[in-house]
C-alpha atoms as a PDB file:
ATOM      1  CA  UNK A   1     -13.451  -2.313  27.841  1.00  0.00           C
ATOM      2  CA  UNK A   2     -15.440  -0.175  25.665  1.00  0.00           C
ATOM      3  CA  UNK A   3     -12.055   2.283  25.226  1.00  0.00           C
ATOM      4  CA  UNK A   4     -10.171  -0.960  24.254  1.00  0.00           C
ATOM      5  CA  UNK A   5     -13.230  -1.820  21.343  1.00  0.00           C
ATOM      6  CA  UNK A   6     -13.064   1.982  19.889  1.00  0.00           C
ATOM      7  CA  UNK A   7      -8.729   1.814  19.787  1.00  0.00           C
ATOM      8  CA  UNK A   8      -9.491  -1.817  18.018  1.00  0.00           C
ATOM      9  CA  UNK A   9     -12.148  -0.562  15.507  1.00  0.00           C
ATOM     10  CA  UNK A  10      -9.719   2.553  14.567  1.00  0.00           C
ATOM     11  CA  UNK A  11      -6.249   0.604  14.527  1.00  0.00           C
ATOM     12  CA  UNK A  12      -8.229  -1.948  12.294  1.00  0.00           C
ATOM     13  CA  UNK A  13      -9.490   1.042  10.101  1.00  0.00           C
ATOM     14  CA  UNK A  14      -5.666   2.071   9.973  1.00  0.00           C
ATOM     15  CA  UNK A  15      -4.373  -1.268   9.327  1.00  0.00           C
ATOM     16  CA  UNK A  16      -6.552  -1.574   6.369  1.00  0.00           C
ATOM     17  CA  UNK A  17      -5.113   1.364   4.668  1.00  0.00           C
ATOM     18  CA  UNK A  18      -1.210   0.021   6.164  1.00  0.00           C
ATOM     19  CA  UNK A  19      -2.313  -3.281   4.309  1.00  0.00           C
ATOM     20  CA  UNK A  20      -3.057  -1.926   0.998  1.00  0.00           C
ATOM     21  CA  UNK A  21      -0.037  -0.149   0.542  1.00  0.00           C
ATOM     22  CA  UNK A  22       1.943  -2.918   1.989  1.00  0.00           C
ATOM     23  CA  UNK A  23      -0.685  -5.030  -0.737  1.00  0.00           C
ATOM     24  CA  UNK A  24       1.744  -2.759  -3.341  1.00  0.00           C
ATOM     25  CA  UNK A  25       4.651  -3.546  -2.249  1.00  0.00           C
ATOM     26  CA  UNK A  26       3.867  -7.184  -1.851  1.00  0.00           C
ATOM     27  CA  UNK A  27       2.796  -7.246  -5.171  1.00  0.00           C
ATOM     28  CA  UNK A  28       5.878  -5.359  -7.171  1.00  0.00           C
ATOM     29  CA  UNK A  29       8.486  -7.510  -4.598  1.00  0.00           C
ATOM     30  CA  UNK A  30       6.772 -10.948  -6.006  1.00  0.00           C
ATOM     31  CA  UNK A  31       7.531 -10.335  -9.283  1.00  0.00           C
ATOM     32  CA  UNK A  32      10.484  -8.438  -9.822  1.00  0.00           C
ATOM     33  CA  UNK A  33      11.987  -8.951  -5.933  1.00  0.00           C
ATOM     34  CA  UNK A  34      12.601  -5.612  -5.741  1.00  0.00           C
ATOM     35  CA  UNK A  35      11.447  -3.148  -2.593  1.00  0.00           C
ATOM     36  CA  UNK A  36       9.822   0.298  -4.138  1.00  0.00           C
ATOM     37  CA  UNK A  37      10.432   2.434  -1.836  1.00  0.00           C
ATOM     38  CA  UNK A  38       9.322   5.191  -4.004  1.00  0.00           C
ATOM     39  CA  UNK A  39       5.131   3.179  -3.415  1.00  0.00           C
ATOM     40  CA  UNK A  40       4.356   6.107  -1.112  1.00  0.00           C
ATOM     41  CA  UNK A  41       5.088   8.801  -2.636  1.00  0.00           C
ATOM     42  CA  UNK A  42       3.725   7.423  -5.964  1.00  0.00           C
ATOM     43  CA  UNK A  43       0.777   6.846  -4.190  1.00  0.00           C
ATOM     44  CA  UNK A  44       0.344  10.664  -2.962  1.00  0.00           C
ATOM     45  CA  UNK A  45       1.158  12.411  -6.230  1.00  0.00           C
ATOM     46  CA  UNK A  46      -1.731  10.066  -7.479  1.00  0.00           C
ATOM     47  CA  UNK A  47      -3.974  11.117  -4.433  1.00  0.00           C
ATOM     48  CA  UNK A  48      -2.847  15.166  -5.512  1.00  0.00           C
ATOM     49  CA  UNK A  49      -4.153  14.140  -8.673  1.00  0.00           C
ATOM     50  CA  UNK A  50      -7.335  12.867  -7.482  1.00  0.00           C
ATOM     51  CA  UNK A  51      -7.557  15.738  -5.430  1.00  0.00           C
ATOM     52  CA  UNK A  52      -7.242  18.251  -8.588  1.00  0.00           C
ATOM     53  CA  UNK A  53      -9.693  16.483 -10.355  1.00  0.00           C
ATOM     54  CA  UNK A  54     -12.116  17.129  -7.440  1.00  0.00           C
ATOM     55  CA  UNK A  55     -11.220  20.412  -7.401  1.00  0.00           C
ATOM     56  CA  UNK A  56     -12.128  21.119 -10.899  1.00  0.00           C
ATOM     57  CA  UNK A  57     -15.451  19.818  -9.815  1.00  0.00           C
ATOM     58  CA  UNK A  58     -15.451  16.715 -11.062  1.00  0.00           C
ATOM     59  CA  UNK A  59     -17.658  14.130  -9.283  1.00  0.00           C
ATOM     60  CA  UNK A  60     -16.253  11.542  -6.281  1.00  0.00           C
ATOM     61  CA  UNK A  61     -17.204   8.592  -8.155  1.00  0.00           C
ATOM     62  CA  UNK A  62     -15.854   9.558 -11.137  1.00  0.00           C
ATOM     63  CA  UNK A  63     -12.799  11.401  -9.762  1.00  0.00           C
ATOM     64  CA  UNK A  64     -11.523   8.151  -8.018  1.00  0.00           C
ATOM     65  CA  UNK A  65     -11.877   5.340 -11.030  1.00  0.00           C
ATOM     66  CA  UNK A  66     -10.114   7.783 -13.695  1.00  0.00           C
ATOM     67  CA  UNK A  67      -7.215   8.372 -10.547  1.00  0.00           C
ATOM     68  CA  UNK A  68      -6.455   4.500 -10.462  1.00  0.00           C
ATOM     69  CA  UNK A  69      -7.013   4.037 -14.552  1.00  0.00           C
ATOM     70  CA  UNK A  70      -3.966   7.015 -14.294  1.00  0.00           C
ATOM     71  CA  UNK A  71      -2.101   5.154 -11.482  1.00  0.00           C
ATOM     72  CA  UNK A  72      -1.839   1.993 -13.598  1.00  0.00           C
ATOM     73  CA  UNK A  73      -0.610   3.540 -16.737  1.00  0.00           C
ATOM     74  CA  UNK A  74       2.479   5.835 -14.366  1.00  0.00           C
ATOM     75  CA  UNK A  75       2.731   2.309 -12.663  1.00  0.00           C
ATOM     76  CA  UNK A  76       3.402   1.041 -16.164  1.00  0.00           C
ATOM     77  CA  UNK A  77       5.578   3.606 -17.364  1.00  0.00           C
ATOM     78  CA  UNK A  78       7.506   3.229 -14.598  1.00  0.00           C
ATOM     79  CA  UNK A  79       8.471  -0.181 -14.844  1.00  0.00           C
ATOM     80  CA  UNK A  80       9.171  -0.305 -18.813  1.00  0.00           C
ATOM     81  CA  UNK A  81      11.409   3.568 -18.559  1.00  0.00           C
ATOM     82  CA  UNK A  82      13.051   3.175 -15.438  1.00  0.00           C
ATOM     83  CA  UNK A  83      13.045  -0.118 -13.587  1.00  0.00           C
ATOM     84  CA  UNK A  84      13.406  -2.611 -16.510  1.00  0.00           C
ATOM     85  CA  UNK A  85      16.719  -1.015 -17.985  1.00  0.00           C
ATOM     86  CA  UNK A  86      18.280  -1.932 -14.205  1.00  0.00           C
ATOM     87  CA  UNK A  87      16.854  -4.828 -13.347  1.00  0.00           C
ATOM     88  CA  UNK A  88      19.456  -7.324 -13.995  1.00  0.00           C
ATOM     89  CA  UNK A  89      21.932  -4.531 -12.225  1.00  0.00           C
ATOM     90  CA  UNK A  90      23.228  -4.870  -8.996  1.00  0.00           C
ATOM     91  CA  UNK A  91      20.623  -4.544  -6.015  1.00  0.00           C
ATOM     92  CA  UNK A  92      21.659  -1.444  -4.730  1.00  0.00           C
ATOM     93  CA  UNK A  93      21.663  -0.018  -8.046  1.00  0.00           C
ATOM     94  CA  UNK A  94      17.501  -0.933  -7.753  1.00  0.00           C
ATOM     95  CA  UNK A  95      17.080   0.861  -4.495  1.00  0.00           C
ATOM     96  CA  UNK A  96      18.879   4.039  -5.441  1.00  0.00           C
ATOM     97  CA  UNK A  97      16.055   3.992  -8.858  1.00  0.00           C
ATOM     98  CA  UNK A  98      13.512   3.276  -6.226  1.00  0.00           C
ATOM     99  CA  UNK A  99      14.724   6.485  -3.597  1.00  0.00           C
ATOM    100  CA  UNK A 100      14.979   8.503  -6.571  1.00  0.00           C
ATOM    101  CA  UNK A 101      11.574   7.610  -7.251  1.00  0.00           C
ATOM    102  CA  UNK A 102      10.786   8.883  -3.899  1.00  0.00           C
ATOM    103  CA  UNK A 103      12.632  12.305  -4.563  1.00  0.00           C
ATOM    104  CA  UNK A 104      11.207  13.007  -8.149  1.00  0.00           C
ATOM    105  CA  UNK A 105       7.460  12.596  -7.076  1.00  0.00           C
ATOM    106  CA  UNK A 106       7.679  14.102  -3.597  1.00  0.00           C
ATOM    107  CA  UNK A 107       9.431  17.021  -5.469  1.00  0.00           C
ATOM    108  CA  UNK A 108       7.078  17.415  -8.093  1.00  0.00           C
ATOM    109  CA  UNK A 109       4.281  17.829  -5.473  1.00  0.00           C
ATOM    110  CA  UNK A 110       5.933  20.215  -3.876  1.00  0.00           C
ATOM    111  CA  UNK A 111       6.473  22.221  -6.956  1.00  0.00           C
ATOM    112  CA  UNK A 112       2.879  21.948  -8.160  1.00  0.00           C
ATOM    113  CA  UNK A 113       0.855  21.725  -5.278  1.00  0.00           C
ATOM    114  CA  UNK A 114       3.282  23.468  -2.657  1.00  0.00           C
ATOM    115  CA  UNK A 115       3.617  22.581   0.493  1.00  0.00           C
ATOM    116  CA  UNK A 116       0.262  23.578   2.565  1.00  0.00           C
ATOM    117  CA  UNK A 117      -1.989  20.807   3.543  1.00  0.00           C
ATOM    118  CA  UNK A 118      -4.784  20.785   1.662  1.00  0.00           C
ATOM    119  CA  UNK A 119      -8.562  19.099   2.926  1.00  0.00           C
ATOM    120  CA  UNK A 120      -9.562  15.646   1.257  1.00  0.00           C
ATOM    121  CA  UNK A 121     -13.156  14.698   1.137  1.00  0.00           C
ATOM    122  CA  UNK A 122     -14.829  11.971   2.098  1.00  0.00           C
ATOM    123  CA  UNK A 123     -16.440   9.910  -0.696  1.00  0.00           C
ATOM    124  CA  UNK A 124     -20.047  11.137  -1.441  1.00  0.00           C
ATOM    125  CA  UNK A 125     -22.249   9.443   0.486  1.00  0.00           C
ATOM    126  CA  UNK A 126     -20.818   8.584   3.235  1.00  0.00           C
ATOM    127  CA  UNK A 127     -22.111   9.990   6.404  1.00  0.00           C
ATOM    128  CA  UNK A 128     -19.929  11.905   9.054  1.00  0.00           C
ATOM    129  CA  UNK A 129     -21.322  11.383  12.152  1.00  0.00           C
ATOM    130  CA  UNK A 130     -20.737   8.186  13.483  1.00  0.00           C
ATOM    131  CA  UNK A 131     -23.144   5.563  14.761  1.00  0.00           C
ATOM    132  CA  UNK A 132     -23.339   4.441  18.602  1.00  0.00           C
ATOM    133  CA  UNK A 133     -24.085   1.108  19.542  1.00  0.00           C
ATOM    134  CA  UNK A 134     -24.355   0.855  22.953  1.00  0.00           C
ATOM    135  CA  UNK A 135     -21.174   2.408  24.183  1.00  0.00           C
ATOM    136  CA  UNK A 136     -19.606   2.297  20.921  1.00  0.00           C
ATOM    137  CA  UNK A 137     -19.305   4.787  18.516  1.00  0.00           C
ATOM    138  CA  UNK A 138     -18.538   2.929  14.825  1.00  0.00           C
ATOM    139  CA  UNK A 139     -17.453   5.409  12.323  1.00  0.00           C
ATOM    140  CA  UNK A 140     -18.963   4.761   8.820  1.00  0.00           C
ATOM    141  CA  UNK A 141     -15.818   5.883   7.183  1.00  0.00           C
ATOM    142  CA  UNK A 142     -14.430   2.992   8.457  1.00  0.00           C
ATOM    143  CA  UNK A 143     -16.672   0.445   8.156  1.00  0.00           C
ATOM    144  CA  UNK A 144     -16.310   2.210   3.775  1.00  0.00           C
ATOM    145  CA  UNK A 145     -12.482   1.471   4.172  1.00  0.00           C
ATOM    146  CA  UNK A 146     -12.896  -2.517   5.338  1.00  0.00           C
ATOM    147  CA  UNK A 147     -15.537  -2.904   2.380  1.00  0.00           C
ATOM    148  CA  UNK A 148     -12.746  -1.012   0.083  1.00  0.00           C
ATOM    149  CA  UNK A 149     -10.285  -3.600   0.916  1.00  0.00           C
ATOM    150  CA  UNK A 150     -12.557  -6.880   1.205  1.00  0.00           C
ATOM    151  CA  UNK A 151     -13.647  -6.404  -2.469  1.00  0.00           C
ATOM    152  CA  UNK A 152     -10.198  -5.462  -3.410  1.00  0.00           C
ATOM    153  CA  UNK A 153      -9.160  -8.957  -2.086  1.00  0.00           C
ATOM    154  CA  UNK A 154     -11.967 -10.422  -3.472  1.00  0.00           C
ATOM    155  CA  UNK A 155     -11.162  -8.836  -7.440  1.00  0.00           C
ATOM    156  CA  UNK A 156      -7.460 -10.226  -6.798  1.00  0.00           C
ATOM    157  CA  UNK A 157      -8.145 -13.466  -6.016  1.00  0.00           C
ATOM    158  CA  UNK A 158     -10.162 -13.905  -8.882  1.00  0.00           C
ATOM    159  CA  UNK A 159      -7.672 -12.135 -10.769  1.00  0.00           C
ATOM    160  CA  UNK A 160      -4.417 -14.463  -9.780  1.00  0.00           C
ATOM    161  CA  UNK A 161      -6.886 -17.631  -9.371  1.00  0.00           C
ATOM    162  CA  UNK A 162      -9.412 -17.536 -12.144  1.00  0.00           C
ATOM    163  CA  UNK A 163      -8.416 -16.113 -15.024  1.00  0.00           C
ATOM    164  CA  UNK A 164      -5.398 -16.507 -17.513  1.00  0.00           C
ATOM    165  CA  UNK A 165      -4.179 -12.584 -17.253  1.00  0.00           C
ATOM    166  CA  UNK A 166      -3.721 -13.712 -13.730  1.00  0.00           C
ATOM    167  CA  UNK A 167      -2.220 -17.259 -14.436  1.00  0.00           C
ATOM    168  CA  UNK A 168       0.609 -15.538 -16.247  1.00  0.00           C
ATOM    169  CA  UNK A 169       1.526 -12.894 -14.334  1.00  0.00           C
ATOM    170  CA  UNK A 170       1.966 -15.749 -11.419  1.00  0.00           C
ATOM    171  CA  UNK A 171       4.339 -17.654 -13.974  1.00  0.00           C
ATOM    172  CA  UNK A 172       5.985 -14.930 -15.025  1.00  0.00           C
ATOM    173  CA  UNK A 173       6.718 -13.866 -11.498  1.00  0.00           C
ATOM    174  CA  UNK A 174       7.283 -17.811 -10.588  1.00  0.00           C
ATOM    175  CA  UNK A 175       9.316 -19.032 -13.482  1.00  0.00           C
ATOM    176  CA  UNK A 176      10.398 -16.077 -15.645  1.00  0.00           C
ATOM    177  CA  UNK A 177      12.467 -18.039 -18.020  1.00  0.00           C
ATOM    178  CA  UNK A 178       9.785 -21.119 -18.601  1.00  0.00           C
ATOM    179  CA  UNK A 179       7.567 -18.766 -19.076  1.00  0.00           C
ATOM    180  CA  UNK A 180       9.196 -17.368 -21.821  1.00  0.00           C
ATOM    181  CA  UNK A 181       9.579 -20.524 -23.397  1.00  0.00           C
ATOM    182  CA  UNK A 182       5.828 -21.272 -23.357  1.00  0.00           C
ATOM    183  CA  UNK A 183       5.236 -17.566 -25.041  1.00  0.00           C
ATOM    184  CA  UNK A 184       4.556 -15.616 -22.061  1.00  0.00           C
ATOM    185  CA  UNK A 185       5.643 -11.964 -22.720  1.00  0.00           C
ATOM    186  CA  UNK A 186       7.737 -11.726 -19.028  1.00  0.00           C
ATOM    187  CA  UNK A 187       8.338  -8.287 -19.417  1.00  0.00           C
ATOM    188  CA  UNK A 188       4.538  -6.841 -20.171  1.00  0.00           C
ATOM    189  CA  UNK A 189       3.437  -9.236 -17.254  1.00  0.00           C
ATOM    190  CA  UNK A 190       5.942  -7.590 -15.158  1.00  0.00           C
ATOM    191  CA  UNK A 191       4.494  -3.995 -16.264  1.00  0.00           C
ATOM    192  CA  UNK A 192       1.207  -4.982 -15.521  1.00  0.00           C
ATOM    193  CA  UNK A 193       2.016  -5.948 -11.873  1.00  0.00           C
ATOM    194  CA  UNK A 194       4.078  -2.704 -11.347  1.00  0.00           C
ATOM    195  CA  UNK A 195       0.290  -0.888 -12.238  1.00  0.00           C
ATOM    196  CA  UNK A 196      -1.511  -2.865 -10.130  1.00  0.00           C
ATOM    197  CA  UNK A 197       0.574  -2.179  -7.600  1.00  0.00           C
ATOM    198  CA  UNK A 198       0.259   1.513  -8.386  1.00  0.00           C
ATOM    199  CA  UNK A 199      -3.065   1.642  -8.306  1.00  0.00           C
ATOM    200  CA  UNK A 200      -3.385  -0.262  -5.253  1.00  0.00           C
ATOM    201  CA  UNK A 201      -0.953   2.064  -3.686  1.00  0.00           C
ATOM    202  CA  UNK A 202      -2.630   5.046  -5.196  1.00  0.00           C
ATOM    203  CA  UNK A 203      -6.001   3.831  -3.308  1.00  0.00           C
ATOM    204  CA  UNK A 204      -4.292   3.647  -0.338  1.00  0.00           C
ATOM    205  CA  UNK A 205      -3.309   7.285  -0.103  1.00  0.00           C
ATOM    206  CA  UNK A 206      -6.824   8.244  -1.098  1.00  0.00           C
ATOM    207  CA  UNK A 207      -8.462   6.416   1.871  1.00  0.00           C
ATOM    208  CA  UNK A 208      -5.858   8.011   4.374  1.00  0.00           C
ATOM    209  CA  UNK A 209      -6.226  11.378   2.956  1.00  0.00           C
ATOM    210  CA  UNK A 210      -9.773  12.553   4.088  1.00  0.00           C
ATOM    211  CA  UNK A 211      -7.874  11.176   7.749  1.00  0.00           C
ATOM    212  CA  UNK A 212      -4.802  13.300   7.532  1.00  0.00           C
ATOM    213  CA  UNK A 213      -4.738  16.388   5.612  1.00  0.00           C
ATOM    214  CA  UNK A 214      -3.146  15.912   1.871  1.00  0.00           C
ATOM    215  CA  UNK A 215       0.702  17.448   1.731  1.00  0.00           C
ATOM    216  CA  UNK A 216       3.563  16.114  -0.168  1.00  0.00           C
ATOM    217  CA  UNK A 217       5.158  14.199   2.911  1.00  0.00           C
ATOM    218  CA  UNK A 218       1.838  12.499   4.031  1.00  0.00           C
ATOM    219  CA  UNK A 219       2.396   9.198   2.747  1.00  0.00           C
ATOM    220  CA  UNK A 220       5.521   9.063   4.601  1.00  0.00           C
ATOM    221  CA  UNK A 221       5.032   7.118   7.958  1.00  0.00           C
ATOM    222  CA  UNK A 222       2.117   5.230   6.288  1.00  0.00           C
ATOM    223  CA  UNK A 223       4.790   3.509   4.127  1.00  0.00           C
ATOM    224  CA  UNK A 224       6.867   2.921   7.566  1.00  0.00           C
ATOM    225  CA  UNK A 225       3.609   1.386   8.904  1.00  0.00           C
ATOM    226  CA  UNK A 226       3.343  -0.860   5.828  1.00  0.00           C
ATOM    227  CA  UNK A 227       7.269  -2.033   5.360  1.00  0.00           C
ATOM    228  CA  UNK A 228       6.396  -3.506   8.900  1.00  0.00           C
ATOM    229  CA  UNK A 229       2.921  -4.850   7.479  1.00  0.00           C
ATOM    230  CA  UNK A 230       4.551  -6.512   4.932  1.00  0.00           C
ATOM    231  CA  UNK A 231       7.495  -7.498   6.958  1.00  0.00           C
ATOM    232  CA  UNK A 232       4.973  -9.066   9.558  1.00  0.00           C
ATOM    233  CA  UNK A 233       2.934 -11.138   6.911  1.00  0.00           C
ATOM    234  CA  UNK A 234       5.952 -11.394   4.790  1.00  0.00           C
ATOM    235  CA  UNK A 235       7.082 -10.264   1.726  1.00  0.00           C
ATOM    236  CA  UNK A 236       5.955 -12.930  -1.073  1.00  0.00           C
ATOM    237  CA  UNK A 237       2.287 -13.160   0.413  1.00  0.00           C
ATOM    238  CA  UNK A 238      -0.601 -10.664  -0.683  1.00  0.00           C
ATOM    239  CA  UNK A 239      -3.309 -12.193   2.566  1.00  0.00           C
ATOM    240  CA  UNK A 240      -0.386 -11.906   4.817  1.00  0.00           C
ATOM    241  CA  UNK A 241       0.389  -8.286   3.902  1.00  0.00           C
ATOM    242  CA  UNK A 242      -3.258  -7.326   4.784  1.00  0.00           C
ATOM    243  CA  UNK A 243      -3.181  -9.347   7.994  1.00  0.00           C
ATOM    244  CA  UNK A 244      -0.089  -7.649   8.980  1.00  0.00           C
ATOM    245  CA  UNK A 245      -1.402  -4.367   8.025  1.00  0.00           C
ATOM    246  CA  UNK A 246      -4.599  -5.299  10.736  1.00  0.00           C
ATOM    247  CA  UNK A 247      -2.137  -6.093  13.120  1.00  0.00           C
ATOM    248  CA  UNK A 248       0.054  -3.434  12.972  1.00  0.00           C
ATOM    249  CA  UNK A 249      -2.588  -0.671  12.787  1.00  0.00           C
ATOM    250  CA  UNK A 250      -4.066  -2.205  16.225  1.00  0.00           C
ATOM    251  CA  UNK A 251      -0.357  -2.566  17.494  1.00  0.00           C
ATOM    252  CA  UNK A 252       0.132   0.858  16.887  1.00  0.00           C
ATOM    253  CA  UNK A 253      -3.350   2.048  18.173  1.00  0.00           C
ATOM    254  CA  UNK A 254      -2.755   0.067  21.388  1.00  0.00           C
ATOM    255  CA  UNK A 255       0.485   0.412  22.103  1.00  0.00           C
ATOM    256  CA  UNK A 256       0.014   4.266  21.661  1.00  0.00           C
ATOM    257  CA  UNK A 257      -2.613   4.501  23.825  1.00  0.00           C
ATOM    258  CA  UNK A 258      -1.300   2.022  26.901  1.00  0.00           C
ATOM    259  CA  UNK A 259       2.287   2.225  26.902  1.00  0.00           C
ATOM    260  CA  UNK A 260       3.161   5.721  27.956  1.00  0.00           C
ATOM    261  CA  UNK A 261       6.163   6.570  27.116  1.00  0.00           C
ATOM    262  CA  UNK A 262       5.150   5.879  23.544  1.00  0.00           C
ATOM    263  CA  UNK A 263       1.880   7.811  23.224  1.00  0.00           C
ATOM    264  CA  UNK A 264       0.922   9.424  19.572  1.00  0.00           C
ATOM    265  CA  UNK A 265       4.426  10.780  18.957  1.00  0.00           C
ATOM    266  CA  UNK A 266       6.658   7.790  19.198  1.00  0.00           C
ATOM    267  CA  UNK A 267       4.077   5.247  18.074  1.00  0.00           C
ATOM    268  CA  UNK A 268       6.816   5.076  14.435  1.00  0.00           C
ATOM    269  CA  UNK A 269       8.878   2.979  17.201  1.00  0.00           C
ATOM    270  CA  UNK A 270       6.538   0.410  17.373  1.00  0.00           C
ATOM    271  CA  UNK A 271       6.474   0.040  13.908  1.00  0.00           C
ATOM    272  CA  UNK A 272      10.596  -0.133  13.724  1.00  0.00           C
ATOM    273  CA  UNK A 273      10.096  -2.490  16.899  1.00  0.00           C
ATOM    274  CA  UNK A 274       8.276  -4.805  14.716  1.00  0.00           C
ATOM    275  CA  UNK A 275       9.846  -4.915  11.597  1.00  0.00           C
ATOM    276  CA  UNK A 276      13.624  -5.817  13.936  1.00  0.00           C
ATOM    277  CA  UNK A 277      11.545  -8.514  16.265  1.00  0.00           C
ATOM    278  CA  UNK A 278      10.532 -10.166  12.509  1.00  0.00           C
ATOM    279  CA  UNK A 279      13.839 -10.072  10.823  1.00  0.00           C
ATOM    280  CA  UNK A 280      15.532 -11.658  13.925  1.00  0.00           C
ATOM    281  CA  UNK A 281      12.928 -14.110  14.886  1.00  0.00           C
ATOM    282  CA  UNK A 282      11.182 -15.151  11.604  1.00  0.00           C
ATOM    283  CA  UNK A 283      12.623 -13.129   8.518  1.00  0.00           C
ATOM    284  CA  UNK A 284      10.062 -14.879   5.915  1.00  0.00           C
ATOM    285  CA  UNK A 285       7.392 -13.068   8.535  1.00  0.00           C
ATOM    286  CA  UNK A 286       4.034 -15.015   9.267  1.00  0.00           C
ATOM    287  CA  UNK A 287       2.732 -16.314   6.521  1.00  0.00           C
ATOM    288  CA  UNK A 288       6.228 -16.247   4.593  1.00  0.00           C
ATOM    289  CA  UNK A 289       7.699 -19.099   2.612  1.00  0.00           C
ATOM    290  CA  UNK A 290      11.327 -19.332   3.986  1.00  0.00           C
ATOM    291  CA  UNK A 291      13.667 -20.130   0.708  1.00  0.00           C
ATOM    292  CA  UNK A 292      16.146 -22.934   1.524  1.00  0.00           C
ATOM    293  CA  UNK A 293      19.267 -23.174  -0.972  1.00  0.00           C
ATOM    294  CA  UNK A 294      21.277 -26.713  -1.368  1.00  0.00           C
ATOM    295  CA  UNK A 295      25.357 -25.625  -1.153  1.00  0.00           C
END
């Protein structure tokens, strides 16, 4: 029993990080319906970033807001150079933007930072030995990681829910052409969800990398784990993303652990297990609206 707690409290810690990149993608899919599949590797050339700032000595606290402040401006950028010129084209004209996303930044890391894995520190303050209660060993690292994501909730909620920033970019998301006609600038609200996506994805990567060693392809099977968190919750629900990032994380961490063919090398399967088992069962996922058209 006490094995099964610790492989819950990590695949929970996991999921968290699974949820807030599959948060991004959530987030970018709601209002333009298009799948970035370039989110991961956005998110580690802003955790390289990050990284050089710290590196040049600059403090933790301060290292990590002006890394998200930059993360919402490239999300920006992105959106308004390359993704709003296509995004009346043809889908697959959309995906091939998004995978060349992918190739530019996971390139340009390699280029600048090369290729050796480089060590990511945890935020100051937070202890590395972990605390034991009873048999239990709770890592506060962790415990930093669930607070991370709580109050990033939290900030959303108000965000979409309280306040008229938030109010639009729901409308404009919602009803782009109403919205127009009640002076809602579509396009800028559109922008502004492709940085908060960034910078949602860009604190993803910085929680995982203190966990896995920072290289240009780290990112990589996170975003695996969080296409299948966001295919389990489903794709036009923010709560359900995080769930199914929770759920997936402790999936993973269970099923690695107890099914032995699958151990820590194949545990990606579960993860492509998943994200089939959705689309043929329940293709809106969990807490999905399914979209029914009159012929």
């Amino acid at each position: 029993m006490t094995e099964f707690i610790q492989l819950v409290l990590a695949g929970t810690a996991n999921g968290c990080i699974y949820g807030l990149l599959a948060l991004a993608l959530v987030l970018i899919y709601r209002s333009t319906h298009i799948i970035n599949f370039g989110q991961g590797e956005m998110a580690m050339f802003s955790t390289y970033i990050c990284w050089s700032f710290l590196n040049a000595g600059m403090g933790y606290w301060l290292a990590v807001p002006l890394t998200l402040i930059l993360a919402f401006a490239a999300g920006i950028a992105v959106q308004r150079i390359l993704i709003r010129p296509v995004q009346n084209a043809p889908e697959l004209t959309i995906v091939i933007v998004t995978l060349g996303l992918y190739l530019f930044f996971n390139s340009l890391a390699l280029w600048i930072y090369s290729g050796v894995p480089k060590p990511f520190p945890l935020p100051t303050g937070i202890r590395q030995a972990s605390w034991q209660v009873g048999d239990i060993f709770i890592i506060p690292y962790h415990l930093f990681i669930f607070a991370v994501l709580i109050t990033l909730m939290a900030v959303l909620y108000v965000l979409f829910q309280r306040t008229k920033l938030g109010l639009g970019l729901r409308a404009a998301a919602a009803q782009p052409a109403s919205s127009r006609l009640v002076g809602i600038n579509v396009n800028w609200m559109l922008a502004l969800g492709w940085g908060i996506a960034a910078a949602a994805g860009a604190l993803a990567g910085m929680l995982s990398a203190p966990v896995v060693q920072l290289e240009p392809n780290f990112m990589a099977t996170i975003l695996i784990f969080s296409f299948a968190s966001a295919t389990l919750g489903g794709f036009d629900s923010p709560p359900g993303a995080v769930v199914g990032g929770i759920a997936i994380g402790n999936i993973v961490a269970l099923g690695g652990r107890y099914i032995e063919f699958i151990g820590t090398q194949l545990d990606i399967v579960l993860a492509l297990v998943v994200i089939v088992a959705v689309l043929l069962i329940r293709p809106a996922g969990l807490f999905g609206r399914q979209v029914v058209q009159r012929v």
